[in-house]
PDB file of N, CA and C in Angstrom:
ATOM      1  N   UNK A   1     156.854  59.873 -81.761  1.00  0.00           N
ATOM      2  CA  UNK A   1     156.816  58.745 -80.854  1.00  0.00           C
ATOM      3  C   UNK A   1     155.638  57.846 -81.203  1.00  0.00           C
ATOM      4  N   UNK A   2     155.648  56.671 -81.036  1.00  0.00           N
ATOM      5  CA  UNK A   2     154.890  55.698 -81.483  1.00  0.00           C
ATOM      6  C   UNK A   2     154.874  55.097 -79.966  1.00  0.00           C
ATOM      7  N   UNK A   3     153.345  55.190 -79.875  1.00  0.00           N
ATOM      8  CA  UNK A   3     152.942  54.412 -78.508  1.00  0.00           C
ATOM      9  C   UNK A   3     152.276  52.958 -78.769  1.00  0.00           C
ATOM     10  N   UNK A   4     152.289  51.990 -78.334  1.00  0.00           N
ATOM     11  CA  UNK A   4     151.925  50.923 -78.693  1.00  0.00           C
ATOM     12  C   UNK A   4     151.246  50.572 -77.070  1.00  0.00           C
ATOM     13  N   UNK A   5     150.104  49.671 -77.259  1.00  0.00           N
ATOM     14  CA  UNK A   5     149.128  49.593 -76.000  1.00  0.00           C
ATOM     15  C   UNK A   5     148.827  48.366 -76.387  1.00  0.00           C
ATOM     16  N   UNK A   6     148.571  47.735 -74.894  1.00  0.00           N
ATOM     17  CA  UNK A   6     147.779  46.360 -75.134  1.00  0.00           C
ATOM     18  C   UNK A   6     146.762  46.384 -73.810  1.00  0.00           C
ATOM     19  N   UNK A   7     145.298  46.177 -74.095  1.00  0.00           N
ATOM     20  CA  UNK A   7     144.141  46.386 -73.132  1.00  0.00           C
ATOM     21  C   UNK A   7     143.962  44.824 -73.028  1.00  0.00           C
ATOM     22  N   UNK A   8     143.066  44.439 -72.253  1.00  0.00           N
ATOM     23  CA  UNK A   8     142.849  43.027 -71.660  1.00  0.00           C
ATOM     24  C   UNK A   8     142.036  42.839 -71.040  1.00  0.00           C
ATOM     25  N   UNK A   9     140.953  41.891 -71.341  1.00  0.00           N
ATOM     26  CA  UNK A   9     139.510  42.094 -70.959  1.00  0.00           C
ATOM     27  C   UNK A   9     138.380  41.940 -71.747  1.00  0.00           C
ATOM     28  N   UNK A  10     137.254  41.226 -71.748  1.00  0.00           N
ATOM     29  CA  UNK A  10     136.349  41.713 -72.459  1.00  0.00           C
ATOM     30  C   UNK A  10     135.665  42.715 -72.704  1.00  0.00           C
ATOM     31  N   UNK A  11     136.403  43.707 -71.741  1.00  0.00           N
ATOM     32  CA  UNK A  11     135.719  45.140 -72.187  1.00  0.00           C
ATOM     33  C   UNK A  11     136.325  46.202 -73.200  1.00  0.00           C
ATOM     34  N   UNK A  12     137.253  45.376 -73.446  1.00  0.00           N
ATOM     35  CA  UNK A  12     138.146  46.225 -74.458  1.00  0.00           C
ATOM     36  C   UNK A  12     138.060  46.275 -76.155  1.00  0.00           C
ATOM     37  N   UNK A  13     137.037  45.416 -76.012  1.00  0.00           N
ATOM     38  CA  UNK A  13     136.347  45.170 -77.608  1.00  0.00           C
ATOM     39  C   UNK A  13     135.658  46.497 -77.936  1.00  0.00           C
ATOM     40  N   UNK A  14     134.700  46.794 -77.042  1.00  0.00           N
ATOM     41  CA  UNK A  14     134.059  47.997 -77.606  1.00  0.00           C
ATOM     42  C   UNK A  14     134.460  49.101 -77.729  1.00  0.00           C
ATOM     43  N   UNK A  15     135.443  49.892 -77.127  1.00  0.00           N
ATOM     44  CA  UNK A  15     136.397  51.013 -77.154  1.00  0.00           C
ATOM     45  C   UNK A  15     137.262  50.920 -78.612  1.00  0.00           C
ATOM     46  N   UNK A  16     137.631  49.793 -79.184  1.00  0.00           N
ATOM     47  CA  UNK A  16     138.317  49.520 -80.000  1.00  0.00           C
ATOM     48  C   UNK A  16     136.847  49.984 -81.305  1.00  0.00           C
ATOM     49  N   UNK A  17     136.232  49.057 -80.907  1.00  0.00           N
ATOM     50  CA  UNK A  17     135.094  48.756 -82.443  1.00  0.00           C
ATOM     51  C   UNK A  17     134.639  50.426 -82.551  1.00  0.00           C
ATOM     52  N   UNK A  18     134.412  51.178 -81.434  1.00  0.00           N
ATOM     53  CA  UNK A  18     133.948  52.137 -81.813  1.00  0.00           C
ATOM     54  C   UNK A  18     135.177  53.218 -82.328  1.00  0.00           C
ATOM     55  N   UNK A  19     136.253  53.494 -81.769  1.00  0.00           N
ATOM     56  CA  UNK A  19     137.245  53.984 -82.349  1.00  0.00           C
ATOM     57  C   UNK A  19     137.851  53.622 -83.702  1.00  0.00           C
ATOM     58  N   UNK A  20     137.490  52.351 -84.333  1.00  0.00           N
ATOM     59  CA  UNK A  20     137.139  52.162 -85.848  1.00  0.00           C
ATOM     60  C   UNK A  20     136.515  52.605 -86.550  1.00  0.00           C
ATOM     61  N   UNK A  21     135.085  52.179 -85.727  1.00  0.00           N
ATOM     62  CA  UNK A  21     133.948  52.663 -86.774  1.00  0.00           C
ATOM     63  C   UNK A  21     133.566  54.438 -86.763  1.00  0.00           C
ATOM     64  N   UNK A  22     134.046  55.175 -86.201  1.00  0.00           N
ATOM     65  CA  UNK A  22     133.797  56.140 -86.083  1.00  0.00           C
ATOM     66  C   UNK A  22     135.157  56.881 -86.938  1.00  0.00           C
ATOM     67  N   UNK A  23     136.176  56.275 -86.819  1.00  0.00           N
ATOM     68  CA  UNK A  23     137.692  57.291 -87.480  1.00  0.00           C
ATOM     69  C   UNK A  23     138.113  56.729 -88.944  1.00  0.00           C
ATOM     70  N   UNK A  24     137.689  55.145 -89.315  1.00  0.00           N
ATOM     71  CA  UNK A  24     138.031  54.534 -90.492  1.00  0.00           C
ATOM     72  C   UNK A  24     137.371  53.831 -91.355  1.00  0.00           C
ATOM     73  N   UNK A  25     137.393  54.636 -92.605  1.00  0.00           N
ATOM     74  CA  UNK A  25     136.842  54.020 -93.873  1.00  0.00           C
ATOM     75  C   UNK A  25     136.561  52.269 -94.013  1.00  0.00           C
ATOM     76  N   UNK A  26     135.327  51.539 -93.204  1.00  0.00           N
ATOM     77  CA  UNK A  26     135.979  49.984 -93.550  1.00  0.00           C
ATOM     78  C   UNK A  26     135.168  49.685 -94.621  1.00  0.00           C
ATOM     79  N   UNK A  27     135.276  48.798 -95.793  1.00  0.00           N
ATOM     80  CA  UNK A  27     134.743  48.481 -96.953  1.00  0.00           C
ATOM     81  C   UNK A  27     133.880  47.771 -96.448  1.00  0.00           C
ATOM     82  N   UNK A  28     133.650  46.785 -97.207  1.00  0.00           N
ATOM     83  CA  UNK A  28     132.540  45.388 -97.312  1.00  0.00           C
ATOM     84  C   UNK A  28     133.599  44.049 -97.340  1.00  0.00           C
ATOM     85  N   UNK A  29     133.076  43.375 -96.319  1.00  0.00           N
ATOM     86  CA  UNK A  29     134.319  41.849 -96.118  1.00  0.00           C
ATOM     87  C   UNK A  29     135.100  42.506 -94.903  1.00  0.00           C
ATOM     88  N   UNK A  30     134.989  43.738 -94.359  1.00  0.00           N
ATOM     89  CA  UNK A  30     136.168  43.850 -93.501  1.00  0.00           C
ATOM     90  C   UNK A  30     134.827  44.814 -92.096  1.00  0.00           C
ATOM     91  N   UNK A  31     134.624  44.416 -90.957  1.00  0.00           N
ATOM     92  CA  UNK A  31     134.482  45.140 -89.883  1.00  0.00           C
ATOM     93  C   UNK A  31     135.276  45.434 -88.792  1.00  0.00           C
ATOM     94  N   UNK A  32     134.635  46.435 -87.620  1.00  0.00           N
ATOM     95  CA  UNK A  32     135.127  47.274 -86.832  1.00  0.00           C
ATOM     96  C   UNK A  32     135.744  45.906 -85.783  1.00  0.00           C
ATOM     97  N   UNK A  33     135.346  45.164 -86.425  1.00  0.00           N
ATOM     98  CA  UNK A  33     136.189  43.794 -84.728  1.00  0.00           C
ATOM     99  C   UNK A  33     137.428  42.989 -85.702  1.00  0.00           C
ATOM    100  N   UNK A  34     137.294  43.627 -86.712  1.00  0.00           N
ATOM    101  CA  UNK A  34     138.679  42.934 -87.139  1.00  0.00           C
ATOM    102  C   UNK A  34     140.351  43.458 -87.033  1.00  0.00           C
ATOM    103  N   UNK A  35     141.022  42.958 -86.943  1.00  0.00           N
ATOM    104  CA  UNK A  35     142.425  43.711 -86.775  1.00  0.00           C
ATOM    105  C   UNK A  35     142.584  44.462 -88.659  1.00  0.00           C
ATOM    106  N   UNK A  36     143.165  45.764 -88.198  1.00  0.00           N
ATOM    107  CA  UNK A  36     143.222  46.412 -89.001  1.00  0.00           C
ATOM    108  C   UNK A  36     144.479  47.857 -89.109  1.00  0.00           C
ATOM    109  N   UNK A  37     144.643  48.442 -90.410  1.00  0.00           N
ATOM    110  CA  UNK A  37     146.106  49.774 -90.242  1.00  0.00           C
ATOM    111  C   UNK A  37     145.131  50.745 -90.719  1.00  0.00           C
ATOM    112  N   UNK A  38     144.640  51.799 -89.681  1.00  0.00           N
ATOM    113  CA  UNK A  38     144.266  53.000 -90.687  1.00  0.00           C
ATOM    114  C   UNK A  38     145.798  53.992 -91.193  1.00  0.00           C
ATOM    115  N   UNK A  39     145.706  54.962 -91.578  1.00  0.00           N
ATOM    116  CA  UNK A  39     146.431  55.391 -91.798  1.00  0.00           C
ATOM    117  C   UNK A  39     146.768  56.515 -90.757  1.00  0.00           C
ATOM    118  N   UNK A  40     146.558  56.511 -89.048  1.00  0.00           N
ATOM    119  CA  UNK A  40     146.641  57.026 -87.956  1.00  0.00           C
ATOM    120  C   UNK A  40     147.421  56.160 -86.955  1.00  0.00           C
ATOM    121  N   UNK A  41     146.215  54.614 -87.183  1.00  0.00           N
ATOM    122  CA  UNK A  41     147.139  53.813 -85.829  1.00  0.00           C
ATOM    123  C   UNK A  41     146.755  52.326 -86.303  1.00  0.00           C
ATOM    124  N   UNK A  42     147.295  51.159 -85.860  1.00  0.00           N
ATOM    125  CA  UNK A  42     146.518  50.032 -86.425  1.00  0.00           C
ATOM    126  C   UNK A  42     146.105  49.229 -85.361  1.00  0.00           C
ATOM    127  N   UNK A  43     145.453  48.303 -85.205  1.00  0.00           N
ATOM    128  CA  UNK A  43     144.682  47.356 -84.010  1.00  0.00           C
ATOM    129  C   UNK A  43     145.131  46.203 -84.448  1.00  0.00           C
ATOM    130  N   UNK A  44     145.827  45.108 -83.729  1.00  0.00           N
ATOM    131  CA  UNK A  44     145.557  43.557 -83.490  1.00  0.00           C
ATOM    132  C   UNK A  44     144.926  43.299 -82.261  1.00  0.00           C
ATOM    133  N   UNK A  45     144.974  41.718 -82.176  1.00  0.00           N
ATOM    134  CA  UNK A  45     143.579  40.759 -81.548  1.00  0.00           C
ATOM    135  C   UNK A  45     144.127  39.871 -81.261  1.00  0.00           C
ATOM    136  N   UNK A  46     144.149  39.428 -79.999  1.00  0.00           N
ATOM    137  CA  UNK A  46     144.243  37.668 -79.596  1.00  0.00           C
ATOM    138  C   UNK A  46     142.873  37.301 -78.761  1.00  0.00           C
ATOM    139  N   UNK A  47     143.414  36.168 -77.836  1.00  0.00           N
ATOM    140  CA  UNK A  47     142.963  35.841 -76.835  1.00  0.00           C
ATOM    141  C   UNK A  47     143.655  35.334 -76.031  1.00  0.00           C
ATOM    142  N   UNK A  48     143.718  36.007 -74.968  1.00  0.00           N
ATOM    143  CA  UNK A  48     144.858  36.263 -73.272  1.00  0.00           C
ATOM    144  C   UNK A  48     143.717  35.395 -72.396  1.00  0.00           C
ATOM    145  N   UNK A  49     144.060  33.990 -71.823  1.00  0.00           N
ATOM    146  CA  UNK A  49     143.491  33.548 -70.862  1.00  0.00           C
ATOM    147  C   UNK A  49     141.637  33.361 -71.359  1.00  0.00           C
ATOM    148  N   UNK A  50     141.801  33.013 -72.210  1.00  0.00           N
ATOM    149  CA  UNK A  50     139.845  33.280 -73.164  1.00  0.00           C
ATOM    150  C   UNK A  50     139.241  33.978 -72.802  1.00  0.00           C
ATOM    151  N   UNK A  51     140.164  35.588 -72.384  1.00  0.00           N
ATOM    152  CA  UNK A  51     139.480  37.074 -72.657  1.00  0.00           C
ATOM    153  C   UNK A  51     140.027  37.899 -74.035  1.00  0.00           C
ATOM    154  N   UNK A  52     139.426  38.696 -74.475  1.00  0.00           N
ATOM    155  CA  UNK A  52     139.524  39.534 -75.274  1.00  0.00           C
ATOM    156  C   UNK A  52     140.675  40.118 -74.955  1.00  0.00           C
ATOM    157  N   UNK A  53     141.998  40.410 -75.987  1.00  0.00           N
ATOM    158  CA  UNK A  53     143.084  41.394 -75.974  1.00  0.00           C
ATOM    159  C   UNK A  53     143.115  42.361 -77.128  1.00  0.00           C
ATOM    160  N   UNK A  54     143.369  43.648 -76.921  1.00  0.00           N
ATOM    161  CA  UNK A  54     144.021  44.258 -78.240  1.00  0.00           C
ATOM    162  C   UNK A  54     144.355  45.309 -77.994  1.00  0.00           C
ATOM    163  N   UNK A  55     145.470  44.973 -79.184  1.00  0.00           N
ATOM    164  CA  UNK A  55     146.798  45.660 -79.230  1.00  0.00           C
ATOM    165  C   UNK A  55     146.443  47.130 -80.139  1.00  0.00           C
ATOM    166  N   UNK A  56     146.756  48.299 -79.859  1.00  0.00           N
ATOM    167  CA  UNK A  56     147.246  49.381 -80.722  1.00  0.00           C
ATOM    168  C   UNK A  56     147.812  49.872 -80.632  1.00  0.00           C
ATOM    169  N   UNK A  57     149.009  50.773 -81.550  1.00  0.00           N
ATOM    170  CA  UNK A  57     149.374  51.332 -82.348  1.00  0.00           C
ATOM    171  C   UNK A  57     148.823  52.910 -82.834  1.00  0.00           C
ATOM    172  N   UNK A  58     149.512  54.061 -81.660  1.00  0.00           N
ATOM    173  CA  UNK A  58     149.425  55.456 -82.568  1.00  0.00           C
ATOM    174  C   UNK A  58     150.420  56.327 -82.558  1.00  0.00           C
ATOM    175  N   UNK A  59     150.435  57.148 -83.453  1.00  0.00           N
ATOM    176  CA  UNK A  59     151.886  58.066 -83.627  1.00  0.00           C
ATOM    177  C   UNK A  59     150.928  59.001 -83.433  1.00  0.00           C
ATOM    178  N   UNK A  60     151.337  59.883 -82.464  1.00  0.00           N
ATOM    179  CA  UNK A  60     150.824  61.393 -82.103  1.00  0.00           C
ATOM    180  C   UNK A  60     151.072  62.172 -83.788  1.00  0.00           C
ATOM    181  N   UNK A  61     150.604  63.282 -83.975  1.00  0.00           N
ATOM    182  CA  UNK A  61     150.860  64.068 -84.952  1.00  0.00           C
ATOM    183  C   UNK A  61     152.000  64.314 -85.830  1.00  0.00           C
ATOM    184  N   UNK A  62     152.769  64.360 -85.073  1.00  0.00           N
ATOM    185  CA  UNK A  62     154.315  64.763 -85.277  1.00  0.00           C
ATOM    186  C   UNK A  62     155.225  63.603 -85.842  1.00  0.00           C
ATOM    187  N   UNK A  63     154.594  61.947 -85.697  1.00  0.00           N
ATOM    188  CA  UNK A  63     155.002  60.944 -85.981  1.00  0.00           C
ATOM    189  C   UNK A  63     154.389  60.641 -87.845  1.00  0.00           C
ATOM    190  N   UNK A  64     152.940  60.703 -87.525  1.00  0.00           N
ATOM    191  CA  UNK A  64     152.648  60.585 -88.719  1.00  0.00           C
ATOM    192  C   UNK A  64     153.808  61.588 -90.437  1.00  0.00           C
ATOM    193  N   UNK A  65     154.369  62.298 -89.835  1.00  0.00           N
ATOM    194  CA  UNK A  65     155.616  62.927 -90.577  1.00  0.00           C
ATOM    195  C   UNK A  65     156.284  61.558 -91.215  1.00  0.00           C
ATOM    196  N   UNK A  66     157.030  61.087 -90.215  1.00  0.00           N
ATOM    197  CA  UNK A  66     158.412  59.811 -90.054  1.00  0.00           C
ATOM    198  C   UNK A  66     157.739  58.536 -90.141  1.00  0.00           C
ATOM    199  N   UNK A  67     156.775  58.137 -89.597  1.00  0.00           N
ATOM    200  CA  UNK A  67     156.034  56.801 -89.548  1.00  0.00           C
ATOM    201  C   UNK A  67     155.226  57.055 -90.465  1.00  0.00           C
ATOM    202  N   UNK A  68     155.395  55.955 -91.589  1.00  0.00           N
ATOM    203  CA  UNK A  68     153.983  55.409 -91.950  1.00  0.00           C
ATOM    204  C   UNK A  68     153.182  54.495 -91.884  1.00  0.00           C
ATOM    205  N   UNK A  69     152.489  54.612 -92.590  1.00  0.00           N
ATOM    206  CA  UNK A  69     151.529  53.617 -92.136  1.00  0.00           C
ATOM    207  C   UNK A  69     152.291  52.009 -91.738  1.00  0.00           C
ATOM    208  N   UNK A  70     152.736  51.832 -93.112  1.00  0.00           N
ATOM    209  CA  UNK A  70     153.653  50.451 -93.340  1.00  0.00           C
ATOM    210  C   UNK A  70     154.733  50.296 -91.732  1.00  0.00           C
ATOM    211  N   UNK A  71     155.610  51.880 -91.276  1.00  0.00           N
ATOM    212  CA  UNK A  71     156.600  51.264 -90.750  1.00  0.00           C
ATOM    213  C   UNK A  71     155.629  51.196 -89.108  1.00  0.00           C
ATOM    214  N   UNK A  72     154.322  51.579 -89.266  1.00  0.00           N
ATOM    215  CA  UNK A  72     153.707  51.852 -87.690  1.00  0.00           C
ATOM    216  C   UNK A  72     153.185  50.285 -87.799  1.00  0.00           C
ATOM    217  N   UNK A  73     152.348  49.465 -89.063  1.00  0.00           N
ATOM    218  CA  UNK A  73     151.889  47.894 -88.973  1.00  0.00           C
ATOM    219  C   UNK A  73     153.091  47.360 -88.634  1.00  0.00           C
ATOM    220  N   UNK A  74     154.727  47.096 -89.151  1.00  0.00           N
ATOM    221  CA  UNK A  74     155.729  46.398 -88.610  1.00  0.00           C
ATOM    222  C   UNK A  74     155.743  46.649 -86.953  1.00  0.00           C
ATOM    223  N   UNK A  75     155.732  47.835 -86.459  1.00  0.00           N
ATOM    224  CA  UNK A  75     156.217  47.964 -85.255  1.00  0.00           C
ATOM    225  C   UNK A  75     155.306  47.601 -84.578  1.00  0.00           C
ATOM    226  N   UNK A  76     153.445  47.589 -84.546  1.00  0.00           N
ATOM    227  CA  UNK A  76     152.405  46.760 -83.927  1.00  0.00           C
ATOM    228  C   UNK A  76     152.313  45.510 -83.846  1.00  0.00           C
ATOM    229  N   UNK A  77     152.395  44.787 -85.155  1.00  0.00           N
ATOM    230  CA  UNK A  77     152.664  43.285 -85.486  1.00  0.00           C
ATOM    231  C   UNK A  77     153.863  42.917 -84.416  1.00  0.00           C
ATOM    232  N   UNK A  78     155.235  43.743 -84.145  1.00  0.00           N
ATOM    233  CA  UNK A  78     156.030  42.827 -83.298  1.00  0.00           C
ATOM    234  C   UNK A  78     155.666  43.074 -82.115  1.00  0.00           C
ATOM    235  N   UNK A  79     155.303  44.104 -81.676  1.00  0.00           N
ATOM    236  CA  UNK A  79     154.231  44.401 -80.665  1.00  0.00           C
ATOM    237  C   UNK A  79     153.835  43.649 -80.088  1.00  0.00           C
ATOM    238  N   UNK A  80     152.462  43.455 -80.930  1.00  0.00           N
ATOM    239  CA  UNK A  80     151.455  42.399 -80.200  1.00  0.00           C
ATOM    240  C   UNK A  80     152.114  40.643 -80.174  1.00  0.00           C
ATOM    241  N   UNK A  81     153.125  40.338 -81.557  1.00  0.00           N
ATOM    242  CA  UNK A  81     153.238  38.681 -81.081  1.00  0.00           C
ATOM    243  C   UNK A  81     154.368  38.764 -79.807  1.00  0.00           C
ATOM    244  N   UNK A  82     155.213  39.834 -79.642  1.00  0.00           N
ATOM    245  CA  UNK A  82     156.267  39.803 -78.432  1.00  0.00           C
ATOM    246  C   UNK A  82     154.742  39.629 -77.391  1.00  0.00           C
ATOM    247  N   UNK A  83     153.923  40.544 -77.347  1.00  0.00           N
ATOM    248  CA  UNK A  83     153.036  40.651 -76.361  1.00  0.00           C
ATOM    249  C   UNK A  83     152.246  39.017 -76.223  1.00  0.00           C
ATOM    250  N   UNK A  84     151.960  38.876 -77.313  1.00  0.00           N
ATOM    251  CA  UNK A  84     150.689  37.293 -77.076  1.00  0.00           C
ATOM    252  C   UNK A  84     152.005  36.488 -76.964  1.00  0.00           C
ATOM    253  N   UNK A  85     153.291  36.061 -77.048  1.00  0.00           N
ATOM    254  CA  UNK A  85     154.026  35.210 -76.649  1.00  0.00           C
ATOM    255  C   UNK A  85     154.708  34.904 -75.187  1.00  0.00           C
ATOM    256  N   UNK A  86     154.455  36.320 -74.488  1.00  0.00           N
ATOM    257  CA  UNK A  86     154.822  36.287 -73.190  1.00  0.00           C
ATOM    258  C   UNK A  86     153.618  36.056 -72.416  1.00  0.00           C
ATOM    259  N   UNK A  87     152.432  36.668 -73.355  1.00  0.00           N
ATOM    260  CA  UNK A  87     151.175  35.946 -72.180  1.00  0.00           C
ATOM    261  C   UNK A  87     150.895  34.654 -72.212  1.00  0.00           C
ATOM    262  N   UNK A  88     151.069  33.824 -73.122  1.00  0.00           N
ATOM    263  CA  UNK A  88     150.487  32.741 -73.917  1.00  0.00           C
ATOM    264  C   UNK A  88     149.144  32.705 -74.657  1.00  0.00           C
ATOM    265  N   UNK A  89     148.889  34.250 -75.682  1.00  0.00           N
ATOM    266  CA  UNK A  89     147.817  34.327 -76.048  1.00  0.00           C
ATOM    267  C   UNK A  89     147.482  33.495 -77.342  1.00  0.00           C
ATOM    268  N   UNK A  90     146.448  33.123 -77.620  1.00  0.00           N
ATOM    269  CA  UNK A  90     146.289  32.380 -78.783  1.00  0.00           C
ATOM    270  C   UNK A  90     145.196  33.159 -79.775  1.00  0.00           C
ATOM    271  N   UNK A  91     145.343  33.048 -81.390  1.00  0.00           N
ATOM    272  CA  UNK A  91     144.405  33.277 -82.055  1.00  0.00           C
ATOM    273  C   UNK A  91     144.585  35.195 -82.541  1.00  0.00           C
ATOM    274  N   UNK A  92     146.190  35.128 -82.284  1.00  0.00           N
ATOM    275  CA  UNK A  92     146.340  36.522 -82.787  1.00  0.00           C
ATOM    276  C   UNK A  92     146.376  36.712 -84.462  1.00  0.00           C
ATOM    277  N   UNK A  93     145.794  37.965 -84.166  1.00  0.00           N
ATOM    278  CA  UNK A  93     145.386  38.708 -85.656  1.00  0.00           C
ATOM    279  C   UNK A  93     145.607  39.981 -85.451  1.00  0.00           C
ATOM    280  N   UNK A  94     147.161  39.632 -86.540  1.00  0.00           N
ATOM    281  CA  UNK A  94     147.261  40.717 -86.796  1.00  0.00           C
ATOM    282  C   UNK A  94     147.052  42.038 -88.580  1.00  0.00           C
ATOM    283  N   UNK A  95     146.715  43.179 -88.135  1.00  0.00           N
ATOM    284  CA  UNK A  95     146.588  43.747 -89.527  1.00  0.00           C
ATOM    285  C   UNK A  95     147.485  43.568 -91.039  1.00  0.00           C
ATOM    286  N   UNK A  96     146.356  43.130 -91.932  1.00  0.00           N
ATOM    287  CA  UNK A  96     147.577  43.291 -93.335  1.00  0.00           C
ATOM    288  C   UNK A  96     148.075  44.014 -93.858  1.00  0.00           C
ATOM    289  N   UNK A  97     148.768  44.071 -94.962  1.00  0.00           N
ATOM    290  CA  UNK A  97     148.816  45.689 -95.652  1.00  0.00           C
ATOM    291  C   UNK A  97     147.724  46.322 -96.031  1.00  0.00           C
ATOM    292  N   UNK A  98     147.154  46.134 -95.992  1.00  0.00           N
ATOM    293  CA  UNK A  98     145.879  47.340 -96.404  1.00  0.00           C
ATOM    294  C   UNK A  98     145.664  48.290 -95.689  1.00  0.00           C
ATOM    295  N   UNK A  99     146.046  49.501 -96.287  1.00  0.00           N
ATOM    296  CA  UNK A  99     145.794  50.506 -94.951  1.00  0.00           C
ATOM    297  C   UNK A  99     144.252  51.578 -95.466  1.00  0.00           C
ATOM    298  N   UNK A 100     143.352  51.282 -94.462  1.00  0.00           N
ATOM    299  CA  UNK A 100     142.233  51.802 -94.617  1.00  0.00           C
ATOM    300  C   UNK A 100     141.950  53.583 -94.376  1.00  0.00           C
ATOM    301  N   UNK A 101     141.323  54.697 -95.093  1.00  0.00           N
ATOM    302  CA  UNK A 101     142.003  55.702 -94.732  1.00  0.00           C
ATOM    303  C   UNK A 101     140.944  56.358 -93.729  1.00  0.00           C
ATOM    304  N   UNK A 102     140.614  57.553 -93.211  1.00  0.00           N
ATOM    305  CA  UNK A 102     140.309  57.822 -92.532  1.00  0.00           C
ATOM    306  C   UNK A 102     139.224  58.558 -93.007  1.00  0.00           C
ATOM    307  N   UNK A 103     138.658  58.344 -92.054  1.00  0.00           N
ATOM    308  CA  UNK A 103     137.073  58.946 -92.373  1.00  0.00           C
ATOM    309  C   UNK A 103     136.534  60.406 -92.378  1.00  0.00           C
ATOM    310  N   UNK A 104     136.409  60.953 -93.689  1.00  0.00           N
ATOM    311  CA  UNK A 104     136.558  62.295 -94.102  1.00  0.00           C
ATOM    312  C   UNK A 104     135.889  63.309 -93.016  1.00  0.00           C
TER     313      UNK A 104
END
């Protein structure tokens, strides 16, 4: 099962940044506030009403089997723009292919 979530708020930045920076490998050019696919769950970003939104994306254990990375970014990406189109969010970002891996 693939759960997909959308939080709302400016408090929802930091729960996110730290659940990055703590579970996924990010290089140089890329940080914990950017939308991103680890190879667990992926994060997008708008702005809902000029608060902070974001969207994730995780497959419990048993998913990571059937989902990958690739088919869990398609199913977040429609996710979040179904989601920022019914709120009227602007300035969504969502993750590319790059899937970042997880932090040993």
């Amino acid at each position: 099962m693939l759960d997909p979530t959308g939080w709302y708020g400016g408090w929802t930045d930091t729960p996110f940044e730290t659940l990055l920076g703590a579970n996924v490998v990010i290089p140089k050019g890329h940080d914990s506030r950017d939308a991103l696919m680890s190879e667990d769950f992926g994060r997008a970003k708008a702005r809902c009403g000029g608060e902070s939104a974001n969207f994730l994306a995780y497959g419990d254990g048993t998913d990571r089997k059937t989902l990958s990375a690739t088919q869990m970014r398609t199913l977040l990406n429609a996710f979040a723009t179904d989601q920022a189109r019914q709120r009227g969010c602007t300035g969504l970002d969502l993750p590319d292919s790059t899937v970042h891996p997880r932090r040993g």
